[in-house]
Protein backbone atom coordinates (compact mmCIF):
# COMPACT_ATOMS: atom_id res chain seq x y z
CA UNK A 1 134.05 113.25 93.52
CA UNK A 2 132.64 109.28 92.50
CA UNK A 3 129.46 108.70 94.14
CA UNK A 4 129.57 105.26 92.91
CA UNK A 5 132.01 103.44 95.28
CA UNK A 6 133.42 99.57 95.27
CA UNK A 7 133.20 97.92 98.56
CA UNK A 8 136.87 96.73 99.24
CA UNK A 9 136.55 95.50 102.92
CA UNK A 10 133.34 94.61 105.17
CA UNK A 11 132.40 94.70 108.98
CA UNK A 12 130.19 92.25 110.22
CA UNK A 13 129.21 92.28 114.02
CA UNK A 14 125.50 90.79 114.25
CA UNK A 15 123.33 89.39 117.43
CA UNK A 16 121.34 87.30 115.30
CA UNK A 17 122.83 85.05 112.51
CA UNK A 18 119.81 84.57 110.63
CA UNK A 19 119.82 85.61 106.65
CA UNK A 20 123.42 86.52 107.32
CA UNK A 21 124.92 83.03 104.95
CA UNK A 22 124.14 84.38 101.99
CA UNK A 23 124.65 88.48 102.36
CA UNK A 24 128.68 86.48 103.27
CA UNK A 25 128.49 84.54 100.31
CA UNK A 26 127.97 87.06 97.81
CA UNK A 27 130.73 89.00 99.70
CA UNK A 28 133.10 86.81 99.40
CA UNK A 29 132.09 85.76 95.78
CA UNK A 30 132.69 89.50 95.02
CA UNK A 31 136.36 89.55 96.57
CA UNK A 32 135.36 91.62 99.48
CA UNK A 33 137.25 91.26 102.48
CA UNK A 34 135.34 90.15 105.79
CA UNK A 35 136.42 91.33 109.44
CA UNK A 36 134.20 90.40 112.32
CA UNK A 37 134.02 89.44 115.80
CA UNK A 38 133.06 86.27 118.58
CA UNK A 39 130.56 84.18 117.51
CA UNK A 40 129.67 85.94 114.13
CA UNK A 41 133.18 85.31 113.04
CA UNK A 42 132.74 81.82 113.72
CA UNK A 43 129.58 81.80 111.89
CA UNK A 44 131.70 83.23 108.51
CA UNK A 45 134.73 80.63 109.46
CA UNK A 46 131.85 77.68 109.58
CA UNK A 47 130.76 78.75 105.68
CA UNK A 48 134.43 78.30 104.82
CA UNK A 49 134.78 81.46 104.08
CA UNK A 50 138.09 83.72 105.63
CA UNK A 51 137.43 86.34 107.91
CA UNK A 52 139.71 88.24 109.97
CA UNK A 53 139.00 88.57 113.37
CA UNK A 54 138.50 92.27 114.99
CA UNK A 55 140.95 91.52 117.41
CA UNK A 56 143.93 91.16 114.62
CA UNK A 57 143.58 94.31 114.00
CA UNK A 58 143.38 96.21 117.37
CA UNK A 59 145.50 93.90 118.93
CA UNK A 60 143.14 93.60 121.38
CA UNK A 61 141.16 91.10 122.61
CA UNK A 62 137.34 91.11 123.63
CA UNK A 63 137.58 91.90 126.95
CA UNK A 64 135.19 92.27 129.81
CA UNK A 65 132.93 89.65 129.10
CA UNK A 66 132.57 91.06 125.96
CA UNK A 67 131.38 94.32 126.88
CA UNK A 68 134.40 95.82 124.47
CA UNK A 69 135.15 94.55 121.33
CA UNK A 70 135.25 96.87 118.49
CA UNK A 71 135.77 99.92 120.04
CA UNK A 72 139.31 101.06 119.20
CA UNK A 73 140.37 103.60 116.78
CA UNK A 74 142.13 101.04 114.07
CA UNK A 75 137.62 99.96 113.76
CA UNK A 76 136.60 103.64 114.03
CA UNK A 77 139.15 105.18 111.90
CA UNK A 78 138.66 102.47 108.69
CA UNK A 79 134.75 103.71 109.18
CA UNK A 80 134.93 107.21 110.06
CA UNK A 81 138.12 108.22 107.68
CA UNK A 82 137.00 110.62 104.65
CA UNK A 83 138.37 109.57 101.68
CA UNK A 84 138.70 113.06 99.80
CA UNK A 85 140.84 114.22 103.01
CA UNK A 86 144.63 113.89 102.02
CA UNK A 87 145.11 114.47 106.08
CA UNK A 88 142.68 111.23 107.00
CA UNK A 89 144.35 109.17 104.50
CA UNK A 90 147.47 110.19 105.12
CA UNK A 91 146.83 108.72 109.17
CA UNK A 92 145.02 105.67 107.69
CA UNK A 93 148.41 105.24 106.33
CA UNK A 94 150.59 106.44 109.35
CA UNK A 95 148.59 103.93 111.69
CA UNK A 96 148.02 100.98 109.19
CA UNK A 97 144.06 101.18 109.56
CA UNK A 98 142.14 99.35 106.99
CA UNK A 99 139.32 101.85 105.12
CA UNK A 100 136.07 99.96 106.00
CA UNK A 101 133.75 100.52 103.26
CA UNK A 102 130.40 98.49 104.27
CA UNK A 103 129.49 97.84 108.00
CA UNK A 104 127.04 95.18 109.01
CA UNK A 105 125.44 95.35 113.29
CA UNK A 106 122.33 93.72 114.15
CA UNK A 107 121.53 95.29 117.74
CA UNK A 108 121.32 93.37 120.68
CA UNK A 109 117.64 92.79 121.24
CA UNK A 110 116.62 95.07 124.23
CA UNK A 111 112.63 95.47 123.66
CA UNK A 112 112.19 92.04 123.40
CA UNK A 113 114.47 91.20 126.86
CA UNK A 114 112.31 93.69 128.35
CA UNK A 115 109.07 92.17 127.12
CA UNK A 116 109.96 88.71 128.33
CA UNK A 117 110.07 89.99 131.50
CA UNK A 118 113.97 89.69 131.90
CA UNK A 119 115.49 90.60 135.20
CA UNK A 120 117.02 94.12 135.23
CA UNK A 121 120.42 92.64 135.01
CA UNK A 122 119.55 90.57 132.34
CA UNK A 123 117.89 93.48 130.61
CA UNK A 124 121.11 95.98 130.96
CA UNK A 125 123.36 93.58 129.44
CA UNK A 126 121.34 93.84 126.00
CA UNK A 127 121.93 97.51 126.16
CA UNK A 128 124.55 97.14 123.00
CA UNK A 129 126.87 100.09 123.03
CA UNK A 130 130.12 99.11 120.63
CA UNK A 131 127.26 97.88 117.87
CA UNK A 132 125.01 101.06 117.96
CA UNK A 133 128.13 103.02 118.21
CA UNK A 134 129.53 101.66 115.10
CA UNK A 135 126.00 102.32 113.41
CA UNK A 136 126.40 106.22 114.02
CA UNK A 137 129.58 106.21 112.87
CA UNK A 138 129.22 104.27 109.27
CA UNK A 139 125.68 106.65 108.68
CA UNK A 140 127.35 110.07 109.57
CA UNK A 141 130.25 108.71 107.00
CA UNK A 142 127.61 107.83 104.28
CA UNK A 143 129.03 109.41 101.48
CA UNK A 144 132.15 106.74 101.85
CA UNK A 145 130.49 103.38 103.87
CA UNK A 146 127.52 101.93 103.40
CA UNK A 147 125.80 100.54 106.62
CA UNK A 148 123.28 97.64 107.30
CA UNK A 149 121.67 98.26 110.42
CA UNK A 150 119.52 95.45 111.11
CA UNK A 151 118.94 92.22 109.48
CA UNK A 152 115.33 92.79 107.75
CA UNK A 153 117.98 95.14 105.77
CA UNK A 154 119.57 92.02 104.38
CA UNK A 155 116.94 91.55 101.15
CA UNK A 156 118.04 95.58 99.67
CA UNK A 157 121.55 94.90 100.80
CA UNK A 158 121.45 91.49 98.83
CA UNK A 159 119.72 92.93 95.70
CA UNK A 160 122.33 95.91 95.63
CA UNK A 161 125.17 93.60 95.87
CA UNK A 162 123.90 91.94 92.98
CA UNK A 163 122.91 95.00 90.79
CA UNK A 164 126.07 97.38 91.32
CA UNK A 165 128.28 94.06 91.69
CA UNK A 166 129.46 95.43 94.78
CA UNK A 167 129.52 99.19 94.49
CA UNK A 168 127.10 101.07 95.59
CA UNK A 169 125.25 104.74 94.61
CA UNK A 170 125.29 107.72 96.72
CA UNK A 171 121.85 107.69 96.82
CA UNK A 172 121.60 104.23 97.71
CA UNK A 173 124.14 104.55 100.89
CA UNK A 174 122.43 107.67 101.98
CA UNK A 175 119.61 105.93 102.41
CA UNK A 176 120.43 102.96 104.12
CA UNK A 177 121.84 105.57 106.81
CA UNK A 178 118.74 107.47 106.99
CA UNK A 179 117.33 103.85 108.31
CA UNK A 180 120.23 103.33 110.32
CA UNK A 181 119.70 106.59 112.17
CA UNK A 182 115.88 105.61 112.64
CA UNK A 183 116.57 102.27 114.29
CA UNK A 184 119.42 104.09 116.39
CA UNK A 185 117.56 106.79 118.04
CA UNK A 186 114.25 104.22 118.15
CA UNK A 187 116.66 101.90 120.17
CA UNK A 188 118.04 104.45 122.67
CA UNK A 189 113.86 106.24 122.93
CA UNK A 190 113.07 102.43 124.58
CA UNK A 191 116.63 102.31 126.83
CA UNK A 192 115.20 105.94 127.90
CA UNK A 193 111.77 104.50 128.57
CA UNK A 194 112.84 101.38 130.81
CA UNK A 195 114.98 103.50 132.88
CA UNK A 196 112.68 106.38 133.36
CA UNK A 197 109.66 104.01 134.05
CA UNK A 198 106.40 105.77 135.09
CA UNK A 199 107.76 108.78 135.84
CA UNK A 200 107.20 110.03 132.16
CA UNK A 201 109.66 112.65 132.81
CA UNK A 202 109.81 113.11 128.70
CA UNK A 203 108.10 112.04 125.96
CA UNK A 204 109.82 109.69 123.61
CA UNK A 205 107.17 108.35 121.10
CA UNK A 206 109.23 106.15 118.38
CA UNK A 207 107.39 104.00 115.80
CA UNK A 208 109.90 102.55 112.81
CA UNK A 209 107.81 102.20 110.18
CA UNK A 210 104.56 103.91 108.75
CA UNK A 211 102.07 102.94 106.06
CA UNK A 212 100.90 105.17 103.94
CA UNK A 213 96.99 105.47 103.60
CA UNK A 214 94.89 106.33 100.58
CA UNK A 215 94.18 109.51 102.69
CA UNK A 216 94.15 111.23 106.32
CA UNK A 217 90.20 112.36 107.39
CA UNK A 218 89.64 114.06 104.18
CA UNK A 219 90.64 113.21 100.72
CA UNK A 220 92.64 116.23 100.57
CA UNK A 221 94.65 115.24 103.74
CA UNK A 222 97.68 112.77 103.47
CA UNK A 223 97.11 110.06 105.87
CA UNK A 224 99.69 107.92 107.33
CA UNK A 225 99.87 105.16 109.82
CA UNK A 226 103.27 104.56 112.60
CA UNK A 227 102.57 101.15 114.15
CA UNK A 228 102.21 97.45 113.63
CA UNK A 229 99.30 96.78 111.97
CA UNK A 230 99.99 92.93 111.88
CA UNK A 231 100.71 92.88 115.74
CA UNK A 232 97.29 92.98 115.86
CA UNK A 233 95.29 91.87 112.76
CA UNK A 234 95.17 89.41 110.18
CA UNK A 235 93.23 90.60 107.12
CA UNK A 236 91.60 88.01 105.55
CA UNK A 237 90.07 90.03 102.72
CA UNK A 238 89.08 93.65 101.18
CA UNK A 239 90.39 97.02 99.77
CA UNK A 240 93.22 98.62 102.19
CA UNK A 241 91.94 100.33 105.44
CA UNK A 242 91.39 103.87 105.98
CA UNK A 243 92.81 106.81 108.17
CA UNK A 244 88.49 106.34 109.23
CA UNK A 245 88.51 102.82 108.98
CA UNK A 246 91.43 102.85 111.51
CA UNK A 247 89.76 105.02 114.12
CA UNK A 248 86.48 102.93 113.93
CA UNK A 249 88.57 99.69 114.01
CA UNK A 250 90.18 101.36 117.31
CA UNK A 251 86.79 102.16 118.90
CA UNK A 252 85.63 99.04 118.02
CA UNK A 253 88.63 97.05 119.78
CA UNK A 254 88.28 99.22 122.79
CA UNK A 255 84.40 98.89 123.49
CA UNK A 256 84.89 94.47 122.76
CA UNK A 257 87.55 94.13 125.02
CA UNK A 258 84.86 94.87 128.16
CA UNK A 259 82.69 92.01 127.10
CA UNK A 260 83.35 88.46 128.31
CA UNK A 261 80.24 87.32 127.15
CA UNK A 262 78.54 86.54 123.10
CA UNK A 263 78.50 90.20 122.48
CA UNK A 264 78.29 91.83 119.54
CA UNK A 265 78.64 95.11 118.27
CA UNK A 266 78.63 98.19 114.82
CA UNK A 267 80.53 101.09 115.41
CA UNK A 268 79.39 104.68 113.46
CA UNK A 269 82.15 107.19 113.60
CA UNK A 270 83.59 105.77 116.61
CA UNK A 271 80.54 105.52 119.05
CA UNK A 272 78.43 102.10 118.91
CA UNK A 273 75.18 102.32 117.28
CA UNK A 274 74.43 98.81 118.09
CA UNK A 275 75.42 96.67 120.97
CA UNK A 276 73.87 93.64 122.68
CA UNK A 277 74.92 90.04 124.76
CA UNK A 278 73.05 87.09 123.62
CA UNK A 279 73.85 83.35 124.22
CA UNK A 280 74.12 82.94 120.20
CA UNK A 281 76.06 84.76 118.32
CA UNK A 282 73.70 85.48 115.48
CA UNK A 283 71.11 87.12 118.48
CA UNK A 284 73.81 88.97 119.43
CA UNK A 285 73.91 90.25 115.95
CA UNK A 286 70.34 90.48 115.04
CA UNK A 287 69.54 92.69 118.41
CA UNK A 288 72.69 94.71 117.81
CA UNK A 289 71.26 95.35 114.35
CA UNK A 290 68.20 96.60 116.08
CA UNK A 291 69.73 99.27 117.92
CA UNK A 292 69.68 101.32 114.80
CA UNK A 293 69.54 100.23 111.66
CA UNK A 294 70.06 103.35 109.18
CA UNK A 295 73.11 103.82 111.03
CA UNK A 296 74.85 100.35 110.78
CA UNK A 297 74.75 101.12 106.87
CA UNK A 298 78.33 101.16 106.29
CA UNK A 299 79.56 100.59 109.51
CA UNK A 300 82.22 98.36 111.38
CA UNK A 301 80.93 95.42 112.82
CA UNK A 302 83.40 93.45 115.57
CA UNK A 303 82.35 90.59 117.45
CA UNK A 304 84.50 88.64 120.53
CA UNK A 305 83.47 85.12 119.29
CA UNK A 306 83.66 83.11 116.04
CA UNK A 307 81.75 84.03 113.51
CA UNK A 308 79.26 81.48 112.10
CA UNK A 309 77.24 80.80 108.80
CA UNK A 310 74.32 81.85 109.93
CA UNK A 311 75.61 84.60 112.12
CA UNK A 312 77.07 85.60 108.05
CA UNK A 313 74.19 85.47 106.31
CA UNK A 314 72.35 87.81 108.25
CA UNK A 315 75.14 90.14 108.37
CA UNK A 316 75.46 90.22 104.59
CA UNK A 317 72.23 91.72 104.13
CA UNK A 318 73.08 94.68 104.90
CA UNK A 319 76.03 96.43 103.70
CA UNK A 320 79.17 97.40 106.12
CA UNK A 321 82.85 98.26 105.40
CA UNK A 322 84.40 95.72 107.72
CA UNK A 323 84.24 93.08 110.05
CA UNK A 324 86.68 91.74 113.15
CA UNK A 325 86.21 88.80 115.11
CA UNK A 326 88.35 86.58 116.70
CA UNK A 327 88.00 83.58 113.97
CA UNK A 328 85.66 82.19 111.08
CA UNK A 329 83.78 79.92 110.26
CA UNK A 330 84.54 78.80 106.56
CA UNK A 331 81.90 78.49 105.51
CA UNK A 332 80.78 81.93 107.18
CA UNK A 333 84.06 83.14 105.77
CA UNK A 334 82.45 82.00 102.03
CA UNK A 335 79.74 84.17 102.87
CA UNK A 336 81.16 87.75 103.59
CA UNK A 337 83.60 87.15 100.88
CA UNK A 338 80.94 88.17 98.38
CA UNK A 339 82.08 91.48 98.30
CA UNK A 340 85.37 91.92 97.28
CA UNK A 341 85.71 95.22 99.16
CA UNK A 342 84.95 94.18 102.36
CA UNK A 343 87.23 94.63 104.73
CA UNK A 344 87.48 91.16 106.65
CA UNK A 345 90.00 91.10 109.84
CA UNK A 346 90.98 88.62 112.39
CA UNK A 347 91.75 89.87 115.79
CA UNK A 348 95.36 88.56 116.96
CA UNK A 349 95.20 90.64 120.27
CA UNK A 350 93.70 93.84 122.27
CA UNK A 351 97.03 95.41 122.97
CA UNK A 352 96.62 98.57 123.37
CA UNK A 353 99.55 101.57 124.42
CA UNK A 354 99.43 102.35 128.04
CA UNK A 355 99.09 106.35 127.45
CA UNK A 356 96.72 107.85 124.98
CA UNK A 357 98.43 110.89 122.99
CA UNK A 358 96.47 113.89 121.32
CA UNK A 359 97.90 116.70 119.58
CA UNK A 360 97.12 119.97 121.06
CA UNK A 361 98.18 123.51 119.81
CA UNK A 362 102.08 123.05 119.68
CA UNK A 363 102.31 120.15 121.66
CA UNK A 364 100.92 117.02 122.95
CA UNK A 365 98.53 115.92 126.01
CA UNK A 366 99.23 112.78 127.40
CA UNK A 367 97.02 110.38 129.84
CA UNK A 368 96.90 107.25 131.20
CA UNK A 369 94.53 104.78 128.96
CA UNK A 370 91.49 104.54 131.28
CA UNK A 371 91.20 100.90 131.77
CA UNK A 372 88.21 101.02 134.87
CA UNK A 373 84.87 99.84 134.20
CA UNK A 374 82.68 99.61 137.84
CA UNK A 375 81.78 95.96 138.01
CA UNK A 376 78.60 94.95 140.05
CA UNK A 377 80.12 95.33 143.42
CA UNK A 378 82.12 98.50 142.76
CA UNK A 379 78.59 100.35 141.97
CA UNK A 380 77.52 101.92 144.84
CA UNK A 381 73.77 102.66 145.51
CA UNK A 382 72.53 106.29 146.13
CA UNK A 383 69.70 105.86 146.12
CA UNK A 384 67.23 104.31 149.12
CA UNK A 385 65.79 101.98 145.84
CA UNK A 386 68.16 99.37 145.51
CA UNK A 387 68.48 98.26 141.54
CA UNK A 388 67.31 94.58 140.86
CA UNK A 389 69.87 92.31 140.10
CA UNK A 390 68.69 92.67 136.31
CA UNK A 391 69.08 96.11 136.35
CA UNK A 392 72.33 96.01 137.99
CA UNK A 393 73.98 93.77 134.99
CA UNK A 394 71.98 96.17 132.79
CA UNK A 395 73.98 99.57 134.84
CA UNK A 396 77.23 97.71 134.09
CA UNK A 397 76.61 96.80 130.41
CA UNK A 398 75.48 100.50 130.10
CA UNK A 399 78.37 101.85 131.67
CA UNK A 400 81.08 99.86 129.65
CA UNK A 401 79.27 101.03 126.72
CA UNK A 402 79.25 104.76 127.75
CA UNK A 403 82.68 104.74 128.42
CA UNK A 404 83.24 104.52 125.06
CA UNK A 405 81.41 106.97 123.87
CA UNK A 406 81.96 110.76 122.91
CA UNK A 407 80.42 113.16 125.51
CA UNK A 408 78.14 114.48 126.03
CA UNK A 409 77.08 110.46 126.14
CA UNK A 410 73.65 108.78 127.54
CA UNK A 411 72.90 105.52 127.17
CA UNK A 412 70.10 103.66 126.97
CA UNK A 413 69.90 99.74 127.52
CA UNK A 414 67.12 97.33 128.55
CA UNK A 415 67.99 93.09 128.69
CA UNK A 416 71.50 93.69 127.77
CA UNK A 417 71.08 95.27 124.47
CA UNK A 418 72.01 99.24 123.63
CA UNK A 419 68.44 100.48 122.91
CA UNK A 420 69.97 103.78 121.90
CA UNK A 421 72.44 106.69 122.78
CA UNK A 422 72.67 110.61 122.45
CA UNK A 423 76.51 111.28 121.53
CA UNK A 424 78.50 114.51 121.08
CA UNK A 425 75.88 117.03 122.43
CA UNK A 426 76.73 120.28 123.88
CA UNK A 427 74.01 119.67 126.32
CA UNK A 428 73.53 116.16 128.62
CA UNK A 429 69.70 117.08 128.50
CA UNK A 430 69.85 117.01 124.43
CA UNK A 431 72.47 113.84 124.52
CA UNK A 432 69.17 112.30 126.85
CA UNK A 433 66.43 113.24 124.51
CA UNK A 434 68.07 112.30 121.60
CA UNK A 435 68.52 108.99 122.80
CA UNK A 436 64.54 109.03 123.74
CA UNK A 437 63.73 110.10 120.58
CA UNK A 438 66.11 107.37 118.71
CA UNK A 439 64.53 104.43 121.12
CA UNK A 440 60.80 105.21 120.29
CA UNK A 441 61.97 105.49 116.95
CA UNK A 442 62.69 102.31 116.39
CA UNK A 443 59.98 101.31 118.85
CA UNK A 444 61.68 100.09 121.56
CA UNK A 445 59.89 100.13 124.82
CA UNK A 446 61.47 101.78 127.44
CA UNK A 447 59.73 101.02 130.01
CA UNK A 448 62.07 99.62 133.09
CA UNK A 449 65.23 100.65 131.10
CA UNK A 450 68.55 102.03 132.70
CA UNK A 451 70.67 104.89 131.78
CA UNK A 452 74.29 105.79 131.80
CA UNK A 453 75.83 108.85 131.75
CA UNK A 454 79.58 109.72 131.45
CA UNK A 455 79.77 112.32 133.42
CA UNK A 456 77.82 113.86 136.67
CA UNK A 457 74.20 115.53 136.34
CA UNK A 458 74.32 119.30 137.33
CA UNK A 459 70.59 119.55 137.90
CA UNK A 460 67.98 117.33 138.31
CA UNK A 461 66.11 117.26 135.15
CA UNK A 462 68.15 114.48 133.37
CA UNK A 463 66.80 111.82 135.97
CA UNK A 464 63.32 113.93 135.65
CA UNK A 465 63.16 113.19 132.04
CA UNK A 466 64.38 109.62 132.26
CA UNK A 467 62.01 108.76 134.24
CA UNK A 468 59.32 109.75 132.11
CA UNK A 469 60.33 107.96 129.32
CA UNK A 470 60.17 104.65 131.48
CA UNK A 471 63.87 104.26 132.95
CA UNK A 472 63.81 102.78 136.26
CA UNK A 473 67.71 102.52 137.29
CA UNK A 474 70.38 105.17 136.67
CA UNK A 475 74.50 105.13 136.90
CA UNK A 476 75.97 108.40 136.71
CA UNK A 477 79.70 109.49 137.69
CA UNK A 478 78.32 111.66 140.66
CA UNK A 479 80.62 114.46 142.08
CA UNK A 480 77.86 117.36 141.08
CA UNK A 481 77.40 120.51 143.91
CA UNK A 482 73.76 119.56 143.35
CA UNK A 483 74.36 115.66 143.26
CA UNK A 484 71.25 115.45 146.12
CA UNK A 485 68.41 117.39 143.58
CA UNK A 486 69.27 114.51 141.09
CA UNK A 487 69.11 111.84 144.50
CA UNK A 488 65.96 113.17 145.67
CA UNK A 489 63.88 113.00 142.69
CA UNK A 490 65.52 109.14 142.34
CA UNK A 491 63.70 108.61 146.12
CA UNK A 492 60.76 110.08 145.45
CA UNK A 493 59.88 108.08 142.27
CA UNK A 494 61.45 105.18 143.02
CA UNK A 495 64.26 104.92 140.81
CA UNK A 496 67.17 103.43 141.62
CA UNK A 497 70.95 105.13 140.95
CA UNK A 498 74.52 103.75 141.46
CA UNK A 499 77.21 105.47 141.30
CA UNK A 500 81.34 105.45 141.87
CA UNK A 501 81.76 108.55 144.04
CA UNK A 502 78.75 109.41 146.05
């Protein structure tokens, strides 16, 4: 059996027309014969070049508003027919069917009528069915047809063309239906997901394409990214990101999009290590900086306003793997480009997936992406001490921040700047002193401080020790059998607590 095969004879049946002039061209320049339908086949008619319409060949017309055009047997059998069968050729024959050696179907675009916000009517209608049908059928016969299934396909398809001078490789036509059968069962996952809405009744997860990393967590993992990078960032500059760099940039995006105002911040395996709000940006920076130092070394810094030159050159002092803010300055941009490794982004947007998705033994856990952060007036007071309006923007900063951060979390911040934080203990009393220990380290003053914590206190000696250290206002989850020992203490020593259950 020839795994090198001419094309004699061509489908085309695309939603969009663009690229599709010259893939035509060449096919006609090659002798290939073109069939096609509606308004692609007067797209091929207006190059001048001949095409036979589908409906010549069923004897059929498009019918029902063009709901049904290819879908008849003389379409099917040309595609599906196996040319080492005797039997199948032998019907080609019997029913004058055409063998169809290379089909062409760009799908109607569903998940962008759905993301326009398209009535439902409007959104059913780009449900395609005869083009996604005649997808399957070319890729399950790949060893005779090749099959374009979309029209970023059109550069390969053009260089093959060129190269085999119109015959293709088994190789080559297998995997052209490998990517056929990707974009297929992608498009029907998103059909699946409009009509079963919230009700997350199954879980389709479909991502297109993947990048491969340099490596996954480890050098000796593989690493691999499913997504749109460029959906979301521009790089500017540096070495390719990381399976680590990807996590921190992640963190990072999360934790900026709760700040409206000049805020900067430097993210250390995923939890900030440096936060603050400023009215200049290069404040912002230099108190964020402040909130520890040994750990911004190598760290990623992200930033929700335009980064300057001066805001630059004090960032370049110290060294850090990359950098995301919304724009640059160029002169700023001069700056950061002294290192040629540095990884230098601009944020496009702070889309993020509605669910978050975690492996978990032989299967997945799935939740809703917490997007609530207590403002000002959702905080309820606990306590008989009511916090100061200071203190209160200070609880809210510190409770954005803790959000983000891996529990056991505490968080200390005084004048809207992350004095320090105890992440990852086993123990919310060691996540507390940790912090205490980090702030006097860097000899902060802690006196009339607040603290967050991201979940309830079980006893009263968090608040005990906090108040020791000099925090004056405390927001805490609440929900704890013993939620009045931590109250009581807060009366008695006049500290203030909010919180969004008690």
């Amino acid at each position: 059996m020839t795994t090198n095969k001419p094309i004699g004879s061509a489908l085309i049946s695309v939603f969009s027309k663009e690229g599709l002039d010259r893939i035509v061209k060449k096919l006609h320049e090659l002798g290939i014969s073109i069939y096609s339908t509606g308004g692609t086949q007067k797209f091929i008619r207006g190059l001048g070049i001949p095409v036979t319409p589908v409906e010549d060949l069923t004897s059929y017309p498009s019918i029902l508003g063009g709901r049904v055009k290819t879908l008849h047997p003389k379409v099917f059998g040309g595609i599906l027919a196996r040319r080492e069968e005797s039997g199948d050729l032998r019907q080609l024959t019997e029913y004058q069917i055409p063998e169809i050696d290379l089909v062409i179907v760009d799908l109607y675009p569903f998940e962008d009528t759905v993301r326009s916000g398209a009535s439902d009517q409007d959104i059913i209608e780009k449900i395609d069915i005869g083009g996604i049908a005649l997808i399957r059928a070319a890729a399950k016969n790949y060893k005779d047809v090749m099959v374009v299934s979309s029209r970023e396909q059109y550069d390969p398809l053009f260089a093959l063309l060129e190269s085999g001078k119109g015959s293709t490789s088994m190789d080559e036509r297998k995997a052209f239906a490998a990517q056929a059968f990707n974009i297929s069962s992608h498009y029907d996952s998103e059909i699946f997901k409009f009509f079963d809405g919230e009700q997350l009744s199954a879980l389709k997860v479909s991502e297109k394409s993947s990048k491969k990393l340099r490596y996954g967590e480890n050098p000796h993992q593989q690493g691999l990214f499913f997504g749109n990078l460029d959906e979301l960032f521009e790089q500017l500059h540096g070495k390719e990101i990381s399976y680590n760099n990807l996590l921190d940039i992640d963190a990072a995006v999360g934790l900026i999009s709760e700040f409206e105002k000049t805020t900067f911040a430097i993210m250390k395996h995923n939890n900030a290590c440096g936060l603050a709000t400023r009215d200049r940006l290069v404040d912002a920076w230099k108190d964020a900086l402040a909130g520890d130092p040994i750990s911004a070394f190598g760290g990623v810094l992200i930033t929700n306003r335009e980064i300057d030159v001066e805001t630059a050159s004090e960032m370049n002092k110290i060294f850090f793997e990359v950098v995301i803010a919304p724009s640059y300055n160029e002169d700023a941009l001069k700056v950061l480009q002294q290192k040629k490794n540095r990884i230098i982004l601009i944020q496009r947007s702070s889309k993020a997936q509605d669910m978050t998705i975690r492996s978990v033994l032989n299967g997945v856990l799935v939740q809703d992406r917490d997007l609530s952060t207590e403002t000002e007036t959702e905080m309820k007071p606990a306590t008989k001490t009511q916090a100061t309006p200071s203190q209160l923007t200070d609880l809210v900063f510190a409770n954005k921040i803790v959000k983000h951060t891996k529990s056991n979390a505490i968080v200390l911040v005084k004048n809207q700047q992350l004095v320090a934080s105890g992440v990852g203990q086993t123990s919310r009393v060691d996540a507390l002193k940790q912090s205490i220990q980090k702030a006097l380290h860097f000899e902060f003053d802690l006196e009339g401080a607040v603290m967050a914590s991201d979940a309830f206190f079980p006893f009263a000696d968090s608040v005990e020790i906090a108040e020791k250290a000099g925090v004056r206002a405390v927001v805490q989850p609440g929900g704890s059998v013993r939620d009045q020992d931590s109250i009581d203490f807060c009366d008695a020593h006049s500290m203030a607590m909010g919180s969004k259950i008690i």
